[in-house]
Protein backbone atom coordinates (compact mmCIF):
# COMPACT_ATOMS: atom_id res chain seq x y z
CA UNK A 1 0.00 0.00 0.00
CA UNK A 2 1.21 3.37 -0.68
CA UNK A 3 1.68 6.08 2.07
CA UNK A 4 -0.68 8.50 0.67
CA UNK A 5 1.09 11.86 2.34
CA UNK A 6 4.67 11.21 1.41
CA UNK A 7 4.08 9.20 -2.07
CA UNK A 8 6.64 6.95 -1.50
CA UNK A 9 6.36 3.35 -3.07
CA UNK A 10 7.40 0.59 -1.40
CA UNK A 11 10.50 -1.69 -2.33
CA UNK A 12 8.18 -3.53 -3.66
CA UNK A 13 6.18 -1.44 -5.80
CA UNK A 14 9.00 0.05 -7.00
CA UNK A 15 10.18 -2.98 -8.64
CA UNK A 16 7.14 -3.98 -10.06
CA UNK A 17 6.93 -0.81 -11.57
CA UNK A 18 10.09 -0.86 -12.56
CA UNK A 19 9.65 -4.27 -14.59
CA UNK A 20 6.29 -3.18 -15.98
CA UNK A 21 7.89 -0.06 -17.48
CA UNK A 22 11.35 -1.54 -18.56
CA UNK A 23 9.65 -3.93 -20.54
CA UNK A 24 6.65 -1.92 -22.18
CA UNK A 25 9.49 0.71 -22.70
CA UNK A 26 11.68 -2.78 -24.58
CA UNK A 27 8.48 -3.86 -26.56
CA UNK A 28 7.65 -0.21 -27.64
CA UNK A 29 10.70 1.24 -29.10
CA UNK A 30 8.81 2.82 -32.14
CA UNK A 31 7.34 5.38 -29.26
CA UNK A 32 10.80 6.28 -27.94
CA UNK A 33 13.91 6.02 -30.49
CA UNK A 34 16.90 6.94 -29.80
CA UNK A 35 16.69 6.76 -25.59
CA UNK A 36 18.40 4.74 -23.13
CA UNK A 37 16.24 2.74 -20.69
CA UNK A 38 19.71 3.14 -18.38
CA UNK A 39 19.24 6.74 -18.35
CA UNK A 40 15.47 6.88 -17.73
CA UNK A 41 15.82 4.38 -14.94
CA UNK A 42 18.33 6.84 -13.19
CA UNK A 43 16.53 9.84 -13.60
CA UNK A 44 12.98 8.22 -12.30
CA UNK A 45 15.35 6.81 -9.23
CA UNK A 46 16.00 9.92 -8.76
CA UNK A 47 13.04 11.28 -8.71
CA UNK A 48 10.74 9.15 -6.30
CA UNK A 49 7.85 11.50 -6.26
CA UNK A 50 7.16 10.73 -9.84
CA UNK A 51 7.23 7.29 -9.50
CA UNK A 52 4.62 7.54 -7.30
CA UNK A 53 2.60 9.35 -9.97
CA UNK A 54 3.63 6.29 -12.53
CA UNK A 55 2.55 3.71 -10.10
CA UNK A 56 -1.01 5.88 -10.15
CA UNK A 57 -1.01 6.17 -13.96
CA UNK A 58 -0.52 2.20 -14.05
CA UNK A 59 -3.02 1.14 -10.84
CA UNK A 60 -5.79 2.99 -13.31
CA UNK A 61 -4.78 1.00 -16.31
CA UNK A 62 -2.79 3.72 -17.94
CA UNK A 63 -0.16 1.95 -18.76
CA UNK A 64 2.19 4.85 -19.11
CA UNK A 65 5.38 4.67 -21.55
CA UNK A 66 8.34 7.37 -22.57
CA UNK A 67 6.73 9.36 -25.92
CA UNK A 68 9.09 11.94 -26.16
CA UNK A 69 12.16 13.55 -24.85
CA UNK A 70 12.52 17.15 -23.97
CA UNK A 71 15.69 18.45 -24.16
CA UNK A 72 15.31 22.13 -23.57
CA UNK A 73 14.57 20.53 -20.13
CA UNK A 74 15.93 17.70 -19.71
CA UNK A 75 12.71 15.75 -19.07
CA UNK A 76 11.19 12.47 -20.16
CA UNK A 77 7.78 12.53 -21.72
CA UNK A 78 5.26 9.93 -20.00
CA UNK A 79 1.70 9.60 -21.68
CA UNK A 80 -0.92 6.82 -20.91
CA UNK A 81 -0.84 4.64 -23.44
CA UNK A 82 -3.59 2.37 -22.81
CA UNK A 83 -5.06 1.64 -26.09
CA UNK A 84 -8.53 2.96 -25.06
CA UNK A 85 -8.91 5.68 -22.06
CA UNK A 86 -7.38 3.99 -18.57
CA UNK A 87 -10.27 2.38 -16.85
CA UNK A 88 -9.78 3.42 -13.49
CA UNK A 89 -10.48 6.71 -14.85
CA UNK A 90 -13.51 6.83 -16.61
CA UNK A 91 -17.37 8.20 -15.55
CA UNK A 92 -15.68 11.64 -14.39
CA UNK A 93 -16.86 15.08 -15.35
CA UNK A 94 -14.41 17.35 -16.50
CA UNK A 95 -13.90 19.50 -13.33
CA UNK A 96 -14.57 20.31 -9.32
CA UNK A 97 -16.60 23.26 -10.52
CA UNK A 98 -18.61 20.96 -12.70
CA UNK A 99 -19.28 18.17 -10.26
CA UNK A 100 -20.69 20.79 -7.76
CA UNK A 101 -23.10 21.68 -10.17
CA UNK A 102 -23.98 18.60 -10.80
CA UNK A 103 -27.87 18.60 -8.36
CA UNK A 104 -28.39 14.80 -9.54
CA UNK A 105 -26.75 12.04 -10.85
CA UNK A 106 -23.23 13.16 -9.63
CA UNK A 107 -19.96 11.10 -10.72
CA UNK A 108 -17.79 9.48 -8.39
CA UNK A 109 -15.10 12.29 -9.57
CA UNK A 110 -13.74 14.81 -11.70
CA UNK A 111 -10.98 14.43 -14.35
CA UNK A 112 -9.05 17.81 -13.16
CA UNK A 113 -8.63 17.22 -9.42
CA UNK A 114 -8.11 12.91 -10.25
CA UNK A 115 -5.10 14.51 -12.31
CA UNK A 116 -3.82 16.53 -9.97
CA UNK A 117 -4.06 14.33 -6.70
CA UNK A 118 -2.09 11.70 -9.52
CA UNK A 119 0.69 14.58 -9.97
CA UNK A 120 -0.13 14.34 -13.69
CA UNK A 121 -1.77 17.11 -16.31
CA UNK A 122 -4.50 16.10 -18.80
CA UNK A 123 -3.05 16.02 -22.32
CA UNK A 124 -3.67 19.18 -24.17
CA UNK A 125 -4.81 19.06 -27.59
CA UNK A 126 -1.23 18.85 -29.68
CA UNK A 127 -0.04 16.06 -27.26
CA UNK A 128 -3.16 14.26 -27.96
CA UNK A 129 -2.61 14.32 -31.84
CA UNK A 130 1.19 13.42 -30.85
CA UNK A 131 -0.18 10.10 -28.97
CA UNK A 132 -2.06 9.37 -32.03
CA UNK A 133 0.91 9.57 -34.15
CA UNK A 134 2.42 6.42 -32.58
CA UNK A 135 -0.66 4.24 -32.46
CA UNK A 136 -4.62 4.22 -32.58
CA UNK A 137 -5.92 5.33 -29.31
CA UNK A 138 -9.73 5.37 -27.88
CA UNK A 139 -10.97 3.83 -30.88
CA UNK A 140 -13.89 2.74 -28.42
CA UNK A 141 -13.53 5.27 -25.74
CA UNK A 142 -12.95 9.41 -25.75
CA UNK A 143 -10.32 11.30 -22.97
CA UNK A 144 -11.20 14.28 -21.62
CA UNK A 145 -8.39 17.16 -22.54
CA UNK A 146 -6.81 19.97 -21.45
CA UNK A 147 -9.67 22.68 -22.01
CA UNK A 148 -8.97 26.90 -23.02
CA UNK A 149 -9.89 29.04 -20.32
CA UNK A 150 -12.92 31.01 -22.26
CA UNK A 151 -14.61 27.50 -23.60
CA UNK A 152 -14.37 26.66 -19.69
CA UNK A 153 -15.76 29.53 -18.44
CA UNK A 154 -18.74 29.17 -20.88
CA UNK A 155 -19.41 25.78 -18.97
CA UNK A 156 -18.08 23.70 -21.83
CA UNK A 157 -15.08 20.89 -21.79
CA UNK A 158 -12.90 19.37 -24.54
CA UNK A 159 -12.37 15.72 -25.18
CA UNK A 160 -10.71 13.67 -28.47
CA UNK A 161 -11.51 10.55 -29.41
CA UNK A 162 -9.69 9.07 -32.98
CA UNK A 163 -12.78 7.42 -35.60
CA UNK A 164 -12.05 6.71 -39.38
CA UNK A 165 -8.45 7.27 -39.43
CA UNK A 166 -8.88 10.75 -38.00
CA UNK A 167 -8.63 12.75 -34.45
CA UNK A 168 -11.30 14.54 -33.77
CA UNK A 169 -11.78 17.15 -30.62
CA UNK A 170 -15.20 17.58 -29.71
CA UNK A 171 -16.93 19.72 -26.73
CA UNK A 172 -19.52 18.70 -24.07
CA UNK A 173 -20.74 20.32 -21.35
CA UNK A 174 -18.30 19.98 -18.38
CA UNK A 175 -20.81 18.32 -16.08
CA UNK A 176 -21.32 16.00 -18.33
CA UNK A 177 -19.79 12.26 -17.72
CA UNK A 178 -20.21 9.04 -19.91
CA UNK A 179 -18.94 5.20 -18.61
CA UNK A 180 -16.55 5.38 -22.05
CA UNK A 181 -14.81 8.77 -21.32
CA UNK A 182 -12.18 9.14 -18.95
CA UNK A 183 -9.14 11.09 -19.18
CA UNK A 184 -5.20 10.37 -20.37
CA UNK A 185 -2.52 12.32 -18.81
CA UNK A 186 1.34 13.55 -19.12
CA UNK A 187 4.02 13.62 -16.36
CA UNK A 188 7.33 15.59 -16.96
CA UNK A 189 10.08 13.58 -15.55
């Protein structure tokens, strides 16, 4: 069990989670040329904090793998790569402000404050359409996405889902919440 106030991982845990990601980062090399599982292993060692937010990302069926590298700074890309939108995660509204709107009917939870009690950020638009560059994702399912201020503020929410070869972003209002939506995120490392 993880110790919810520190986010530490037990020995454990960590090396499950270290044998689940060295070998979907071995089997997936198309998402991540040119990088070193070595070095990644060192710098999420280094980083314990953000394992902890891997080991949430994977609990809800994310299954979260290296996409890109950033080297302006120096960080490793992690998106959910599930191949339709992580399980654990689905039947939430958008946000807190939407789910206390909500008089009836009201989801378990909300995709914003799920994200940020992870340590993760919804995928914005872009790094959807990069995920989708390296596979076919929520063929079945939609994720819930990063959503501009002034759409937000009209009480709307963004989500993507990928149908006949082609992303498409949609809108819904943000109190809205469907068993096949959930929500993919990205964690810096």
């Amino acid at each position: 069990m993880t110790n919810n106030t520190k986010k530490e991982l037990t020995n454990q845990q960590n090396k499950e989670l270290f044998d689940v990601l060295k070998t979907r980062f071995e089997k997936n090399k198309n998402r991540h040329k040119n990088l070193d599982w070595t070095t990644v292993q060192a710098k999420l060692e280094a980083n314990p904090e953000k394992l902890w937010s891997l080991y949430k990302m994977e609990s809800t069926g994310g299954q979260p793998d290296i996409v890109a590298y950033d080297t302006k700074k120096d960080e490793f890309l992690f998106y959910d790569c599930t191949a339709e939108s992580p399980l654990g995660r689905r039947s939430y509204c958008y946000d807190r402000e939407a789910f206390e709107s909500r008089k009836k009917f009201k989801p378990e939870n909300n995709a914003l404050d799920v994200a940020t009690a992870m340590g993760i950020s919804l995928l914005t638009e872009d790094e959807y359409r990069e995920l989708q560059q390296l596979g076919n994702f929520d063929t079945k399912t939609s994720s819930w996405i990063q959503t501009p201020a002034e759409i937000r503020t009209l009480g709307g929410a963004l989500f993507c889902d990928f149908r006949y070869n082609t992303v498409f972003a949609y809108h819904n209002n943000a109190d809205s919440y469907y068993a096949a939506r959930g929500f993919r995120g990205v964690l810096r490392v």
